[in-house]
Protein backbone atom coordinates (compact mmCIF):
# COMPACT_ATOMS: atom_id res chain seq x y z
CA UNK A 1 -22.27 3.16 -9.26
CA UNK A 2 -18.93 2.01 -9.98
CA UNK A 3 -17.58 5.31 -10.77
CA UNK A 4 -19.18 6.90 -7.56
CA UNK A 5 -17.24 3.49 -5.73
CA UNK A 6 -13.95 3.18 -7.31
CA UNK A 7 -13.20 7.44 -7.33
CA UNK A 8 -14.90 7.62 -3.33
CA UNK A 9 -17.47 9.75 -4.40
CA UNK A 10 -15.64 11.70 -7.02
CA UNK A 11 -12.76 12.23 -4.70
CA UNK A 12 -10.21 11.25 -7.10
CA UNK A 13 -11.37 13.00 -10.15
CA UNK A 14 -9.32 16.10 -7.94
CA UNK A 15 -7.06 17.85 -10.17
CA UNK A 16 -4.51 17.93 -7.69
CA UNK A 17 -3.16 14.82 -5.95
CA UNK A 18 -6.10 12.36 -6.09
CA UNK A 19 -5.05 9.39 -3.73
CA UNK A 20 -4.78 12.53 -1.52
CA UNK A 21 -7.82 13.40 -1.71
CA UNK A 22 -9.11 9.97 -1.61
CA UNK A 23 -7.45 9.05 1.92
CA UNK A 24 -8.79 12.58 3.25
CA UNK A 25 -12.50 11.48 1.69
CA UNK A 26 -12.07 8.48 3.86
CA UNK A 27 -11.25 9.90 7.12
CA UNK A 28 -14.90 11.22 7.92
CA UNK A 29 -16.52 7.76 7.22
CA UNK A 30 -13.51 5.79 9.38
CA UNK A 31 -14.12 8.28 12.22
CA UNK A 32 -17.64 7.35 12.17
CA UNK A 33 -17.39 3.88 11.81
CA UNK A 34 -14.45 3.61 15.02
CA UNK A 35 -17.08 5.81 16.96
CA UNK A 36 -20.04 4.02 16.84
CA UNK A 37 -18.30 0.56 16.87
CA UNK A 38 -14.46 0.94 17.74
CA UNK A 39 -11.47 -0.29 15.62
CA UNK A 40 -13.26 -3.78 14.74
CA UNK A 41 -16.18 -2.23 13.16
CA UNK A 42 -13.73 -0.22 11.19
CA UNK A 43 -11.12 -3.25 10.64
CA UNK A 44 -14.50 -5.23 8.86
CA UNK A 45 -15.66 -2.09 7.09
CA UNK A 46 -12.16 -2.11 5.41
CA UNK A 47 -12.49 -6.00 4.16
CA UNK A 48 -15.78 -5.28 3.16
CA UNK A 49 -14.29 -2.26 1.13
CA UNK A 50 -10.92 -4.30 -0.05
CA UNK A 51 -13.47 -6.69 -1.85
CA UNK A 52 -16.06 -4.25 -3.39
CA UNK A 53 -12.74 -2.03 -4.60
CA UNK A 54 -11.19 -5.20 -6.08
CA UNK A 55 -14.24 -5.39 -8.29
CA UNK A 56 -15.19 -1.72 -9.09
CA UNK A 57 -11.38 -0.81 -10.14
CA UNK A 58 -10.93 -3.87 -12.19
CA UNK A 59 -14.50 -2.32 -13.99
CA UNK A 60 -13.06 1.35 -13.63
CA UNK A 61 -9.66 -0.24 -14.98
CA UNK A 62 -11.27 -2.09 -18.37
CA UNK A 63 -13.57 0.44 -19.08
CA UNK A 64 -10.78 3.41 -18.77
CA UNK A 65 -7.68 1.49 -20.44
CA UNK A 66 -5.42 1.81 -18.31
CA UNK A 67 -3.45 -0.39 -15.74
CA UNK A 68 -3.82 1.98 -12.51
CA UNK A 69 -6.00 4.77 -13.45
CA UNK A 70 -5.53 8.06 -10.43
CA UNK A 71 -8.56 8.60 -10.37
CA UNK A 72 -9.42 5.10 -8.52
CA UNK A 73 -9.08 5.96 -4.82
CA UNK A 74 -11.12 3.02 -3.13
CA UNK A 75 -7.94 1.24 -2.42
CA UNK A 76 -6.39 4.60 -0.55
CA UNK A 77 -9.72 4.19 0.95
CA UNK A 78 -8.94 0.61 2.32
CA UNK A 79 -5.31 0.90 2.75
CA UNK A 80 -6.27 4.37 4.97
CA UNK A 81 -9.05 2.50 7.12
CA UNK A 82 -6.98 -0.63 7.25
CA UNK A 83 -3.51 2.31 8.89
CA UNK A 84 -6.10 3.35 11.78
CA UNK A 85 -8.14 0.66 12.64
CA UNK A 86 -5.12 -0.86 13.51
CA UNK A 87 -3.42 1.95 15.41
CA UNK A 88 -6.85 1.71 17.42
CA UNK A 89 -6.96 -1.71 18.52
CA UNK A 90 -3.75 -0.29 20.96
CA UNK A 91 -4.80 3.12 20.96
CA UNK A 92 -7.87 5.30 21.43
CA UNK A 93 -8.91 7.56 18.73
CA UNK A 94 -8.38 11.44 18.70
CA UNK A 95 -7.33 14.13 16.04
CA UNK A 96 -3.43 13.22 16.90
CA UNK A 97 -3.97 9.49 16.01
CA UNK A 98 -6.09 10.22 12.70
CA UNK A 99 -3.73 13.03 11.87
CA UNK A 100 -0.81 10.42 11.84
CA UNK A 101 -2.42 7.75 10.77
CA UNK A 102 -3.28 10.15 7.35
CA UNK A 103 0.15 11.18 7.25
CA UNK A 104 2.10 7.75 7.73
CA UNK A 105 -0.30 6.05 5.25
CA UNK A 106 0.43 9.08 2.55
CA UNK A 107 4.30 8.60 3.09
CA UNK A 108 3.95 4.89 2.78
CA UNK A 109 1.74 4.69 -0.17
CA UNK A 110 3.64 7.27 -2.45
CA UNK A 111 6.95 5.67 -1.15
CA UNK A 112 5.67 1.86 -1.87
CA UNK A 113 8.03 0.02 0.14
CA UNK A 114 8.68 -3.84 -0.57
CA UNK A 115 6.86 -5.49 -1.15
CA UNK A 116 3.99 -3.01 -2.15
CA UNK A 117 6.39 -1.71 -5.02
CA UNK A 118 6.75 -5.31 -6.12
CA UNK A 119 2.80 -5.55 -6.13
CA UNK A 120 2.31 -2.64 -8.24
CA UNK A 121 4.73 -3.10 -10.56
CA UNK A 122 3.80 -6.78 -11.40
CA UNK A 123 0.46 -7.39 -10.12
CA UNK A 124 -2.54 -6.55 -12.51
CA UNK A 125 -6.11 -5.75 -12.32
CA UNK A 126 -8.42 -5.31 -9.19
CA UNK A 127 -6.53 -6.93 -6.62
CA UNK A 128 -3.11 -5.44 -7.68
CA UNK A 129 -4.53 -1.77 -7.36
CA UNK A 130 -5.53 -2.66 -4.25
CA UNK A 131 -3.00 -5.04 -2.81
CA UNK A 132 -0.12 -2.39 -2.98
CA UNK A 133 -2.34 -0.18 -0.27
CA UNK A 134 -3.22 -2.84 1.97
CA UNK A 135 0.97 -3.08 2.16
CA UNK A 136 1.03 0.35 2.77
CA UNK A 137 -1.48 0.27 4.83
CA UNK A 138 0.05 -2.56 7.61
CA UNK A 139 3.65 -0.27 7.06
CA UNK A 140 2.18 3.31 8.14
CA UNK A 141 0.45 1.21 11.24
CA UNK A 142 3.47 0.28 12.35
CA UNK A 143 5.18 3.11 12.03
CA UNK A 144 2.44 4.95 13.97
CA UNK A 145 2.51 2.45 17.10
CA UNK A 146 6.45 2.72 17.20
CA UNK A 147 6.08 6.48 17.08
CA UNK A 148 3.07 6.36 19.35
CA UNK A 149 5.41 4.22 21.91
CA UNK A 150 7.87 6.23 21.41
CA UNK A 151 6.34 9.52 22.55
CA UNK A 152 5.08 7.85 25.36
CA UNK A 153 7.99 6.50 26.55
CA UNK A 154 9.84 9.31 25.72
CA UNK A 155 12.15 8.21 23.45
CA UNK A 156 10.72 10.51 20.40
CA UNK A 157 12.71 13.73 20.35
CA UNK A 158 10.52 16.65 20.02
């Protein structure tokens, strides 16, 4: 079970770019969850996630050996869910929004701006994989709803 957890379903055993693969393994469950019960459903699915990933990747971690293994994806998982529920509590969900959402959180987790790099670099176990996401996470919202704004008030060049 903590395997299944901590790699989203063997999304980040993926050859190729696993955090990848672990934010687009996500998007079908946050979907669901805004749908049936908006961005607050989806805002409590992601602490209830945050918590079960600080657990299963500090197991994945010990049992693997190593500080930050790729394969662990819950906390793209959470830092993904935590990017659009946000962006939904201002705006309603469609393709666009989840297509941004994806690509903002991607940019801002590989990049790890401050402090996420700062978390990552000197925070261990559980709740420093996942810490560094939930950073990224509050970063690629913002940068969504500025865009977002932007666009709408026509300020975005095309």
């Amino acid at each position: 079970m903590v395997r299944w957890l901590a790699t989203w379903f063997g999304s980040g055993l993926s050859p190729v770019a696993p955090g990848t693969a672990g934010s687009l393994a996500a998007l079908p469950f946050a979907w669901l969850l805004a749908w049936a019960g908006g961005a607050w459903t989806l805002l409590g699915a992601t602490v209830m996630v945050f918590g079960v990933g600080v657990v299963v990747s500090e197991a994945y971690r010990q049992t693997a050996g190593r500080k930050d293994p790729s394969e662990v994806v819950i906390d793209e998982v959470a830092g993904q869910w935590l990017t659009l529920g946000l962006v939904l509590l201002v705006w309603p969900m469609d393709s666009l929004i989840v297509a941004l959402s994806f690509l903002a959180f991607r940019i801002a987790d590989i990049t790890k701006p401050w402090p996420a790099n700062a978390i990552d670099r000197r925070m261990d176990g559980g709740l420093g994989i996942m810490l560094d996401d939930m950073v990224a996470g509050l970063y690629a919202a913002g940068a969504v709803l500025i865009t977002l704004i932007g666009l709408r008030n026509g300020i975005v060049a095309s």
